[in-house]
C-alpha atoms as a PDB file:
ATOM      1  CA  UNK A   1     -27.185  78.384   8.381  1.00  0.00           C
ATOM      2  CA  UNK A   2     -28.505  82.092   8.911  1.00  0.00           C
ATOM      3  CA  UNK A   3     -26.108  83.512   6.078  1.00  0.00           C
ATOM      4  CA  UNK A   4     -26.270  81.706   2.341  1.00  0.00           C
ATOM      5  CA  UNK A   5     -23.877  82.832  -0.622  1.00  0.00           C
ATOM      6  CA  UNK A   6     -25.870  81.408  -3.705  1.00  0.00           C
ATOM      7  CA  UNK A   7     -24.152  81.060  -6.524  1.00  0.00           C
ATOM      8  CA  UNK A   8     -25.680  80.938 -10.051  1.00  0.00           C
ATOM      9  CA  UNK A   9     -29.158  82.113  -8.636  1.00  0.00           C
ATOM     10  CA  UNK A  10     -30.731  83.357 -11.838  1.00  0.00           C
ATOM     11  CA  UNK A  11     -30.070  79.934 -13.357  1.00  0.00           C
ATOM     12  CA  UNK A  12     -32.513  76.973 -13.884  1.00  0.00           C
ATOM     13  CA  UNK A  13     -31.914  75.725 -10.344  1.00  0.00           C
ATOM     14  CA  UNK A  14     -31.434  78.953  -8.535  1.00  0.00           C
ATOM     15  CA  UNK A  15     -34.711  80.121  -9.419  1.00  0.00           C
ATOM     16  CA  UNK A  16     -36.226  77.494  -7.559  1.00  0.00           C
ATOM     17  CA  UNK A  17     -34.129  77.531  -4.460  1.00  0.00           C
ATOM     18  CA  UNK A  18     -34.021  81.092  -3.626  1.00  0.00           C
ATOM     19  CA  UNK A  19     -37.279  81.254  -2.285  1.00  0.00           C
ATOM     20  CA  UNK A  20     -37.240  77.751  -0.872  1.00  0.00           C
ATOM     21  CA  UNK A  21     -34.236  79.165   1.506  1.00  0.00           C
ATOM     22  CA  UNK A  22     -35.190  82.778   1.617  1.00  0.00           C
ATOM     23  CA  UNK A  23     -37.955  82.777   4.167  1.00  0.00           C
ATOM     24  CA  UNK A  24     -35.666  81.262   6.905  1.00  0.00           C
ATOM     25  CA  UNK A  25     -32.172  82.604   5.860  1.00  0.00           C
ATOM     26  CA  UNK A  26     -29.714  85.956   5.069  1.00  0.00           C
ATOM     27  CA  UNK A  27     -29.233  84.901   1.212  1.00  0.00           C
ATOM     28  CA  UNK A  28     -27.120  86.560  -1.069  1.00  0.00           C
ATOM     29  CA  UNK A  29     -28.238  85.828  -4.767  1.00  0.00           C
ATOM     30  CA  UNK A  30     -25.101  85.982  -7.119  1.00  0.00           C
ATOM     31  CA  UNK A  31     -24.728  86.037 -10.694  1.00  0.00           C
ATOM     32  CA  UNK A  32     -23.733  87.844 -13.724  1.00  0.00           C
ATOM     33  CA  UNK A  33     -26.809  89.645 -14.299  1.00  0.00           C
ATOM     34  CA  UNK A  34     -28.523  90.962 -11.528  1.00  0.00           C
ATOM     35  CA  UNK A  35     -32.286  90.396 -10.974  1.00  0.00           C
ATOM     36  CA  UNK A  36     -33.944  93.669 -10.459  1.00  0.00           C
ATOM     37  CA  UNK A  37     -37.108  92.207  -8.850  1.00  0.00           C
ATOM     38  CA  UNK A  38     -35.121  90.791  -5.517  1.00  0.00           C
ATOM     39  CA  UNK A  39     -33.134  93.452  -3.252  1.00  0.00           C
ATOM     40  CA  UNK A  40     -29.630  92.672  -2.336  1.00  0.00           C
ATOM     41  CA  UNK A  41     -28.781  91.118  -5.471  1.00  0.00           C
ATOM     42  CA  UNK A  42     -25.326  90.546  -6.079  1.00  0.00           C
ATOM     43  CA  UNK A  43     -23.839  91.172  -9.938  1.00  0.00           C
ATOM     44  CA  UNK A  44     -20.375  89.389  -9.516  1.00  0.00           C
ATOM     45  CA  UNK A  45     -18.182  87.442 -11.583  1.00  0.00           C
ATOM     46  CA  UNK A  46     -16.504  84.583  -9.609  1.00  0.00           C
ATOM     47  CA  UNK A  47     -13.940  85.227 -11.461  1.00  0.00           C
ATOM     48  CA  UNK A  48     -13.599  88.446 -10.497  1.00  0.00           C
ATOM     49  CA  UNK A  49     -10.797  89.122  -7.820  1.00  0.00           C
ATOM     50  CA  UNK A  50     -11.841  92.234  -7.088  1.00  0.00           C
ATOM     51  CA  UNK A  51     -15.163  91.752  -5.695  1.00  0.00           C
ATOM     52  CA  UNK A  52     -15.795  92.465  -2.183  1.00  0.00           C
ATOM     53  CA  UNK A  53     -17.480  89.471  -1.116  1.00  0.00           C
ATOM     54  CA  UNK A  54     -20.189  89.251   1.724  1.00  0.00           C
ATOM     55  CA  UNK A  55     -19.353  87.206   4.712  1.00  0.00           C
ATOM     56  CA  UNK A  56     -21.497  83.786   4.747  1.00  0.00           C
ATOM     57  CA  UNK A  57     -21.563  80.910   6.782  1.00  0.00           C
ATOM     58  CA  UNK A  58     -22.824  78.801   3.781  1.00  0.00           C
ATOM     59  CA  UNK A  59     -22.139  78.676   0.189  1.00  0.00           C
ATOM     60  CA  UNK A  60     -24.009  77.046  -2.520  1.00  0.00           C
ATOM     61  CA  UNK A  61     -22.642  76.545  -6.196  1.00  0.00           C
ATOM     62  CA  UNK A  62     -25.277  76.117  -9.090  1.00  0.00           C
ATOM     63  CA  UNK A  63     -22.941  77.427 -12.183  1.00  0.00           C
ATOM     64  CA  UNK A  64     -19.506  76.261 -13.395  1.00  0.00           C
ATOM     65  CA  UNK A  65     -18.113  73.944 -10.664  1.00  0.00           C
ATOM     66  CA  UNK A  66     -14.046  74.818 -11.748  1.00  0.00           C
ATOM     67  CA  UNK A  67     -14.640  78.570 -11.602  1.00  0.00           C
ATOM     68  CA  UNK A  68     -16.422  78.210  -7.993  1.00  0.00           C
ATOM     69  CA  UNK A  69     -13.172  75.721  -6.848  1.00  0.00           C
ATOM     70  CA  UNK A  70     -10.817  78.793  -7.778  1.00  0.00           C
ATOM     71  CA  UNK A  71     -13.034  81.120  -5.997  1.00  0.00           C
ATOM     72  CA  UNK A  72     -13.319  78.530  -2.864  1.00  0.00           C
ATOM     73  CA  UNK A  73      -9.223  78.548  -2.986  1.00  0.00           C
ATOM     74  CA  UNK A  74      -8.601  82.592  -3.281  1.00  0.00           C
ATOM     75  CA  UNK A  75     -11.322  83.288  -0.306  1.00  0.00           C
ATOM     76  CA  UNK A  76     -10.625  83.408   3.014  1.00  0.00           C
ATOM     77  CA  UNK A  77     -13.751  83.779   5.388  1.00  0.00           C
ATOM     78  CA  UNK A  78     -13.368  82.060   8.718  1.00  0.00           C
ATOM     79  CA  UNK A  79     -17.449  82.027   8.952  1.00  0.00           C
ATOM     80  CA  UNK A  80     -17.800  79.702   6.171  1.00  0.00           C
ATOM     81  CA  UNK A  81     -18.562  76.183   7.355  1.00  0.00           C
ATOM     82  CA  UNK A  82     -20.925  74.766   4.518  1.00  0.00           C
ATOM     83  CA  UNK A  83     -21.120  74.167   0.800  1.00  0.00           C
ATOM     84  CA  UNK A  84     -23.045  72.395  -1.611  1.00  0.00           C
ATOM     85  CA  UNK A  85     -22.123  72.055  -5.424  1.00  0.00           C
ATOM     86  CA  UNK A  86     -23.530  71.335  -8.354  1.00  0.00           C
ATOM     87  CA  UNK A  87     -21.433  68.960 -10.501  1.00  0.00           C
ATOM     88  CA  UNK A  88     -22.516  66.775 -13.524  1.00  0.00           C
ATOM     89  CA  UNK A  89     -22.696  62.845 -14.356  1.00  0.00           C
ATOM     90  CA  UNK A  90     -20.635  64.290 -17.608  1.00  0.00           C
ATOM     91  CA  UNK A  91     -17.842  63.388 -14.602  1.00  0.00           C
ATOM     92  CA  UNK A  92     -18.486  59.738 -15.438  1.00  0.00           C
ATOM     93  CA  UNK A  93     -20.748  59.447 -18.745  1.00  0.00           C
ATOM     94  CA  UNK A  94     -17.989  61.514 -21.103  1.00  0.00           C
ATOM     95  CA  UNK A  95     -14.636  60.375 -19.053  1.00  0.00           C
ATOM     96  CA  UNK A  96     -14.272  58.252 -21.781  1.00  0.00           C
ATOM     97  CA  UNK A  97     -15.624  59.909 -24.725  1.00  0.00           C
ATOM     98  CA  UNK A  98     -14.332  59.229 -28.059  1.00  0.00           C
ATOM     99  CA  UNK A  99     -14.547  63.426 -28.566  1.00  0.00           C
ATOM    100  CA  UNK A 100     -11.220  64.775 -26.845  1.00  0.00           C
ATOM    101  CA  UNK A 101     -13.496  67.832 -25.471  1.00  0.00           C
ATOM    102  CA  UNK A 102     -15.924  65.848 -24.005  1.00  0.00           C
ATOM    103  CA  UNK A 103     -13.243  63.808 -21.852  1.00  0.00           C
ATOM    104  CA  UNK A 104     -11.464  67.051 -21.328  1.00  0.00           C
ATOM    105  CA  UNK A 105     -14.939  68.585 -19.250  1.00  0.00           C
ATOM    106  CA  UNK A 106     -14.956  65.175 -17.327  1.00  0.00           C
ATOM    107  CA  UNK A 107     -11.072  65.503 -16.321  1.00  0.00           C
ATOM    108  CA  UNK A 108     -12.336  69.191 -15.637  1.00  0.00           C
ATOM    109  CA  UNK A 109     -14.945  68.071 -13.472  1.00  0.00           C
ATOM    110  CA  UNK A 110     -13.499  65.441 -11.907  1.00  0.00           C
ATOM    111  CA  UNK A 111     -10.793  67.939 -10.487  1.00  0.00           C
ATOM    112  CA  UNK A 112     -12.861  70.702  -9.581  1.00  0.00           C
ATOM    113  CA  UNK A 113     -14.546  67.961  -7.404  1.00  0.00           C
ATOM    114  CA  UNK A 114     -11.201  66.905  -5.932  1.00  0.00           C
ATOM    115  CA  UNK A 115     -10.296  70.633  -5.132  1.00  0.00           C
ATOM    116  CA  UNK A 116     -13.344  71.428  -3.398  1.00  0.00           C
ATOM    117  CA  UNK A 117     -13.162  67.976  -1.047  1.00  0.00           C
ATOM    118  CA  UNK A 118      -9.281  69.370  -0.864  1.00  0.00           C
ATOM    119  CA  UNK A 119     -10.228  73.172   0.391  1.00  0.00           C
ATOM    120  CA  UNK A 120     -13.412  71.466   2.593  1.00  0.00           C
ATOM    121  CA  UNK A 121     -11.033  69.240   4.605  1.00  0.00           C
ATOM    122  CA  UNK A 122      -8.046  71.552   4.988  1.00  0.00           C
ATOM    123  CA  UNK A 123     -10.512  74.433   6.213  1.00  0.00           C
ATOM    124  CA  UNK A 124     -12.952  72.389   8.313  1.00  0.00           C
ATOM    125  CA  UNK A 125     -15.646  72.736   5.400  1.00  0.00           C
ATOM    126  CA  UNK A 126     -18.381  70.245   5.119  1.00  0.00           C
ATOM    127  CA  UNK A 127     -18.947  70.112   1.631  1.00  0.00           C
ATOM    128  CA  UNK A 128     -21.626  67.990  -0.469  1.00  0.00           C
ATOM    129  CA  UNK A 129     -21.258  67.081  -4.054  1.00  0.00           C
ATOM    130  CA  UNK A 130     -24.101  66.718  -6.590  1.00  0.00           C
ATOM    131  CA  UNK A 131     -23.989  64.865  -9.619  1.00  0.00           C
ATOM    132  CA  UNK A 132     -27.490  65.702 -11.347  1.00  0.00           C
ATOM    133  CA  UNK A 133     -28.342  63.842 -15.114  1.00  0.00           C
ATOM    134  CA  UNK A 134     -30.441  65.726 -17.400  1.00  0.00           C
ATOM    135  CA  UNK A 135     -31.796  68.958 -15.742  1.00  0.00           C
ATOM    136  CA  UNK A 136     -34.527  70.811 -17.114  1.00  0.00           C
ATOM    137  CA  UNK A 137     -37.794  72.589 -15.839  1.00  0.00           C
ATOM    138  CA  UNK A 138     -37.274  76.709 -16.819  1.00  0.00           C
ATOM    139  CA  UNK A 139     -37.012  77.134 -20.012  1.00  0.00           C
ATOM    140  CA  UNK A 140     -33.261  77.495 -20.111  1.00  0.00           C
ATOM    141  CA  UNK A 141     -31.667  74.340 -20.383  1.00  0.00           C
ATOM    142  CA  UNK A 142     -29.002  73.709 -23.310  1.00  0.00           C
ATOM    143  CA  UNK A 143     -30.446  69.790 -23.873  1.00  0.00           C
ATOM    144  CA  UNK A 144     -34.474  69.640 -24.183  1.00  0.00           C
ATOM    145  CA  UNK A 145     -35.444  73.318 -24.246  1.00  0.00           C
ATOM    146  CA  UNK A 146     -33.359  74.190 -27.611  1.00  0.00           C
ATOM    147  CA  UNK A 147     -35.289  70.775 -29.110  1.00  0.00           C
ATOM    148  CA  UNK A 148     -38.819  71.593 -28.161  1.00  0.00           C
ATOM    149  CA  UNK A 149     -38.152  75.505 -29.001  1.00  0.00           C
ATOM    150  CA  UNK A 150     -36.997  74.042 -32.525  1.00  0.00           C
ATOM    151  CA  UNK A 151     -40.048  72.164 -32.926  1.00  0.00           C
ATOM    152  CA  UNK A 152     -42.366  75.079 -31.443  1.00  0.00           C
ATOM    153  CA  UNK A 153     -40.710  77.354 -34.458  1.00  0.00           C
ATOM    154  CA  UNK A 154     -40.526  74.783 -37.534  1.00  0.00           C
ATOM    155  CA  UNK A 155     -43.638  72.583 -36.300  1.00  0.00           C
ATOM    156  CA  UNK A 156     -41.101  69.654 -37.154  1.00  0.00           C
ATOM    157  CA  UNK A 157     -40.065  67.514 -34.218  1.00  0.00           C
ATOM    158  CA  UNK A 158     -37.163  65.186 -35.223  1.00  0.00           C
ATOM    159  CA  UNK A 159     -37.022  61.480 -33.527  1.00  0.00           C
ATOM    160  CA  UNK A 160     -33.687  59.576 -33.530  1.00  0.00           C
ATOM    161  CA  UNK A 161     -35.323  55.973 -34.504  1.00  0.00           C
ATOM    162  CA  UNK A 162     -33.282  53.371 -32.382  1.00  0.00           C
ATOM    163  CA  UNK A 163     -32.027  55.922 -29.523  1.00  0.00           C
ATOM    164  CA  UNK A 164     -32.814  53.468 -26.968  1.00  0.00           C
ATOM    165  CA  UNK A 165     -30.314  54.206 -24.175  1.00  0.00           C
ATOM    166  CA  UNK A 166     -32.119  55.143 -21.225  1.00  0.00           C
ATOM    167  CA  UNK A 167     -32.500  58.889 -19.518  1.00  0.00           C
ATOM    168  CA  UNK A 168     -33.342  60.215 -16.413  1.00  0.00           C
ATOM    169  CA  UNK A 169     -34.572  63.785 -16.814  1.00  0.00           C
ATOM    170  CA  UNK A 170     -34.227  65.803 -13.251  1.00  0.00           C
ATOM    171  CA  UNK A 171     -36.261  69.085 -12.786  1.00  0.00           C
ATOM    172  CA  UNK A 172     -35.083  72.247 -11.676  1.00  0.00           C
ATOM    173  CA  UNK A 173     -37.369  72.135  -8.340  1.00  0.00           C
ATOM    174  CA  UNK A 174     -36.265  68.657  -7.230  1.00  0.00           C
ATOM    175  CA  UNK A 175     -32.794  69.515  -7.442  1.00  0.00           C
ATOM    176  CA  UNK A 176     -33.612  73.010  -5.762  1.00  0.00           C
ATOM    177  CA  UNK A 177     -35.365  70.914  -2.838  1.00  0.00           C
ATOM    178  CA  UNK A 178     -32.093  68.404  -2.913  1.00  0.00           C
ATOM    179  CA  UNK A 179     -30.077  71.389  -2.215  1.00  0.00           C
ATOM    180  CA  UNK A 180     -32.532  72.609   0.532  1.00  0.00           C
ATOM    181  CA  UNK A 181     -32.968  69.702   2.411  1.00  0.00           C
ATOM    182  CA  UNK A 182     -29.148  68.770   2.373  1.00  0.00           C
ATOM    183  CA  UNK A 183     -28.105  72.130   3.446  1.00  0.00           C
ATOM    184  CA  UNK A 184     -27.984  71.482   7.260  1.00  0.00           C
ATOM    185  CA  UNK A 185     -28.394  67.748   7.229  1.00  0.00           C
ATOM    186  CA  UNK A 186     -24.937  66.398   8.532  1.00  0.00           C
ATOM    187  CA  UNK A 187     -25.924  62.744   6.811  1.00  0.00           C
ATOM    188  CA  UNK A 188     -24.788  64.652   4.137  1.00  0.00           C
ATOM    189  CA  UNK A 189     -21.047  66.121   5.034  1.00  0.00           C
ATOM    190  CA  UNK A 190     -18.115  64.866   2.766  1.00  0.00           C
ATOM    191  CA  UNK A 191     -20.641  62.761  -0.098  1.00  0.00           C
ATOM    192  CA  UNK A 192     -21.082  63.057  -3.745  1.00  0.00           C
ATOM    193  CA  UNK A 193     -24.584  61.869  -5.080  1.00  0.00           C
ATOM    194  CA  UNK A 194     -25.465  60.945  -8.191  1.00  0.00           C
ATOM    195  CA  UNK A 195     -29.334  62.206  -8.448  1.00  0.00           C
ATOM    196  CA  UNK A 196     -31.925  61.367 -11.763  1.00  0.00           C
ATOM    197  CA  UNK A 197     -35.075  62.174 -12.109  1.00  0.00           C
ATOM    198  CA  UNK A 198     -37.880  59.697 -10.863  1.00  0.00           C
ATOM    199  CA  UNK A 199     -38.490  58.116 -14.455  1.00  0.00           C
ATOM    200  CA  UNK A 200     -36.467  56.329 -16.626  1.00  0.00           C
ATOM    201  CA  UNK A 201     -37.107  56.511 -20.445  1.00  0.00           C
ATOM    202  CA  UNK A 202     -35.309  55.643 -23.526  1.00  0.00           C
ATOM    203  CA  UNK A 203     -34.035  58.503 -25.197  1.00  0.00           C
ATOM    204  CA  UNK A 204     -36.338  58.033 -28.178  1.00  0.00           C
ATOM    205  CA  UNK A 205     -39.495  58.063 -26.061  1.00  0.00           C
ATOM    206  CA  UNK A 206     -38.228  61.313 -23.836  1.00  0.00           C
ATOM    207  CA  UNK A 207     -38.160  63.448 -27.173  1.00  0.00           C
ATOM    208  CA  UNK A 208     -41.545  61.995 -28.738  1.00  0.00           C
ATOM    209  CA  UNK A 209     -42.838  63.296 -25.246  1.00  0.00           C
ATOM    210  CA  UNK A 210     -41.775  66.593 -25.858  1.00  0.00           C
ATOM    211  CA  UNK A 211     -44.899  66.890 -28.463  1.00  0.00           C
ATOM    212  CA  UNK A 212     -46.922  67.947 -25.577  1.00  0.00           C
ATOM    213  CA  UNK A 213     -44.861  71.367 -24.160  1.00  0.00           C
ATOM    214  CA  UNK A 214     -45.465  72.639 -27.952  1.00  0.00           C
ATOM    215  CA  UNK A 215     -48.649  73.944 -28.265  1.00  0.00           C
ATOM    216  CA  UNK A 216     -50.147  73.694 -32.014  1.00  0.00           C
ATOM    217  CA  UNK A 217     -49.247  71.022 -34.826  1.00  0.00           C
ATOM    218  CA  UNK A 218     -46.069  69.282 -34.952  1.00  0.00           C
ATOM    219  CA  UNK A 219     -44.843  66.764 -36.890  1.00  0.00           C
ATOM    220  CA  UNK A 220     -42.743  63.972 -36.180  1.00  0.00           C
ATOM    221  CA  UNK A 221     -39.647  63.706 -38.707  1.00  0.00           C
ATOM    222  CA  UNK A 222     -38.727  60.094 -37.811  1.00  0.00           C
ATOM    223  CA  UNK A 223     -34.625  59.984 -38.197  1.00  0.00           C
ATOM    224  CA  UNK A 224     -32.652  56.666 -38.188  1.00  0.00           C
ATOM    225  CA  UNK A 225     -29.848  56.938 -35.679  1.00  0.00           C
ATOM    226  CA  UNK A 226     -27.558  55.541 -38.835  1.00  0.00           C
ATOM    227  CA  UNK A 227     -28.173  59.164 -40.733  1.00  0.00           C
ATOM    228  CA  UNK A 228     -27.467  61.035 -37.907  1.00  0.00           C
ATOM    229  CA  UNK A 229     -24.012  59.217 -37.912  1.00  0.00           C
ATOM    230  CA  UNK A 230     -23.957  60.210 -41.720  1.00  0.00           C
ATOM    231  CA  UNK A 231     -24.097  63.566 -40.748  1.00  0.00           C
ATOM    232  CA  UNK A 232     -22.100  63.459 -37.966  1.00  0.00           C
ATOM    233  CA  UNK A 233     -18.971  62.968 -40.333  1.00  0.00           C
ATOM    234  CA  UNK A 234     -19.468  66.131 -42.361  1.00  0.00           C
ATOM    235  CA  UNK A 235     -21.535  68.101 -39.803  1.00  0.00           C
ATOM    236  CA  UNK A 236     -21.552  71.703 -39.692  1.00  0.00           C
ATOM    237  CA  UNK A 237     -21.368  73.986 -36.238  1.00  0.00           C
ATOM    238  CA  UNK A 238     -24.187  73.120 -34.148  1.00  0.00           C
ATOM    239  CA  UNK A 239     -24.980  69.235 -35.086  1.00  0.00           C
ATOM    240  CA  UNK A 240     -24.311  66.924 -32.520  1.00  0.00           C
ATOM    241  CA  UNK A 241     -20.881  65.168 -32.771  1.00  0.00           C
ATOM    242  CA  UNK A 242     -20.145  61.400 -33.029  1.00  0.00           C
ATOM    243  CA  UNK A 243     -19.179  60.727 -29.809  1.00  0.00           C
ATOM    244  CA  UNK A 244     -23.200  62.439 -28.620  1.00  0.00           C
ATOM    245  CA  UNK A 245     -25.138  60.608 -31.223  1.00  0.00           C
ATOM    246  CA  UNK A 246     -23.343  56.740 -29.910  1.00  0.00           C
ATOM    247  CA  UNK A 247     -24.406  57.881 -26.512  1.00  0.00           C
ATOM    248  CA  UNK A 248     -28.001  57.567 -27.944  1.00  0.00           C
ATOM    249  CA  UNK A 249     -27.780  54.059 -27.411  1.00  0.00           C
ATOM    250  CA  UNK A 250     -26.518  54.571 -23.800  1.00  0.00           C
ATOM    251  CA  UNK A 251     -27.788  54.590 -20.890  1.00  0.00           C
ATOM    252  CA  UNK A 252     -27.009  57.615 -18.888  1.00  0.00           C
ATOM    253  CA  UNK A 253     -29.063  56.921 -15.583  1.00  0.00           C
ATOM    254  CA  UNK A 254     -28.225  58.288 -11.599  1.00  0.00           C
ATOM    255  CA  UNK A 255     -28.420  55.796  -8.365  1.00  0.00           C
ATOM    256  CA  UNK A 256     -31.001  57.735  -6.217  1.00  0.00           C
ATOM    257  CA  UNK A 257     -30.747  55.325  -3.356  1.00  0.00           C
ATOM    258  CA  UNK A 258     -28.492  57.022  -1.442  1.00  0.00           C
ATOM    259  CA  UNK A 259     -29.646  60.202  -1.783  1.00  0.00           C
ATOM    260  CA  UNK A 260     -33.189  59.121  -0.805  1.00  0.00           C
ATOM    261  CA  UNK A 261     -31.732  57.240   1.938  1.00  0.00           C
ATOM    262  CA  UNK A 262     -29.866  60.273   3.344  1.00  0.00           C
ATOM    263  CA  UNK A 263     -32.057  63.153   2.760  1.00  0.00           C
ATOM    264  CA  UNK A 264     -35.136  61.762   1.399  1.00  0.00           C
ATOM    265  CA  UNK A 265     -34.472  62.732  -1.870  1.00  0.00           C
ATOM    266  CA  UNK A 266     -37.904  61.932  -4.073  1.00  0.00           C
ATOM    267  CA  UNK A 267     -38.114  63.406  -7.238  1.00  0.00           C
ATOM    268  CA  UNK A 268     -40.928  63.346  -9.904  1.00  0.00           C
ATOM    269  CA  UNK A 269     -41.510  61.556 -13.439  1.00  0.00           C
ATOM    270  CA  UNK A 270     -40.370  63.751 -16.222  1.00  0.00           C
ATOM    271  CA  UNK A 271     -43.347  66.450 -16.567  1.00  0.00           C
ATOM    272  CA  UNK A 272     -42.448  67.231 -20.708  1.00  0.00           C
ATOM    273  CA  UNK A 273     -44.822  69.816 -20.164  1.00  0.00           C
ATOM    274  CA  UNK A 274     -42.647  71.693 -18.001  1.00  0.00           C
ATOM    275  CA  UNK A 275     -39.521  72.347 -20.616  1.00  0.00           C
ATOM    276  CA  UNK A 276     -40.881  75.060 -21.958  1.00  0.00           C
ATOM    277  CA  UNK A 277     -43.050  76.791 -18.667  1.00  0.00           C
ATOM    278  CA  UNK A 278     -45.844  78.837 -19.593  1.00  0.00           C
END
């Protein structure tokens, strides 16, 4: 692929991939805010149905998968013959979610899936689905980062006592080298994969690890999963609901296999240091 649309660029993933593809490829960064460090940025809004969009042979997704299906049904370029999308194991882990909103982004997901297998195959597309667990590894994730940012501010680092369901926290680079190494392997046409991390943890142990990307004194508040259920019931804007807190119990783990079969996929333990990069 000599031309690359790349959608979501300045995002946790993007910022690893652009210059993983960049040496040997035409890529067009694209995102809301443009990055004045890399020429030929693109400031779009996929949304947008005005913008005059660059031909490209190849597109890769990193943001909102439903927004990029619309976009992938309004556009009409002849040249493009590849995609790769970020989706989410939400698809399966909040499908069925006692929290209508949760099981409303699965149904969400779920379609936008359907729609871009849909477009792919009517088109002559070959298009490759990830499903990535718990990403983080720049700072900007909306899961570990707000935690150990909270912790780096208060010096208080609350543990859910009993939040034994297993996680399987994926960094930003190995899903930026997924995306790389699938991009013109043809193992790959027509799949979704689930990919984790390369370390399993419960829950409980994943935050008390999160001590060591917080420079300085923190203590750990130890918090009984029961209390957070407490809270739950008359929580304010911002605590996690019900349906979040049973998950603590849960195991929300990815398959690997066949993503390691097909494209070597290999990703690392979870690095806690690397939540909050220096």
């Amino acid at each position: 692929m000599s031309s690359i649309l790349l959608f979501g660029a300045s995002g946790a993933v993007g910022r690893f991939l652009l210059p993983r593809l960049s040496p040997a490829h035409q890529v067009v960064p694209v995102s809301r805010t443009a990055s004045v460090q890399v020429p030929g940025w693109l400031k779009a809004d996929l949304n947008n149905a005005d913008v005059n969009w660059p031909t490209a042979e190849a597109a890769i997704s990193l943001g909102p998968l439903d927004a990029f299906a619309q976009w992938l049904e309004r556009r009409r370029d002849p040249a493009l013959r590849r995609i790769i999308a970020l989706s989410s194991m939400s698809a399966v882990s909040k499908s069925e979610s006692d929290d209508p909103a949760e099981r409303d982004l699965a149904a969400r997901l779920i379609a936008a899936e359907q729609r871009l297998r849909d477009v792919g195959a009517q088109r002559g597309i070959a298009v490759t689905l990830f499903r990535p667990t718990l990403i983080y590894g720049a700072g900007i994730d909306r899961s570990l980062a707000p935690i150990a940012r909270f912790a780096q501010r208060w010096r208080v680092l609350p543990i859910p006592i009993g939040a034994t369901g297993l996680r399987q926290p994926v960094h930003a680079r190995d899903l930026a080298a997924a995306c790389a190494s699938a991009l013109e392997n043809s193992a790959t046409h027509g799949i979704t994969y689930e990919l984790g991390g390369g370390e399993r943890l419960a829950f409980e142990e994943m935050i008390r690890r999160l001590r060591r990307c917080v420079t300085g004194p923190v203590v750990s508040l130890p918090i009984p999963i029961a209390a957070l259920h407490a809270a739950a019931i008359f929580s304010a804007r911002g605590m996690p609901g019900r349906a979040a807190i049973a998950r603590l119990r849960q195991s929300l783990t990815a398959d690997n296999s066949a993503a390691l079969r097909d494209f070597g996929y290999a990703p690392g333990p979870f690095d806690a240091a690397g939540v909050l990069p220096p």
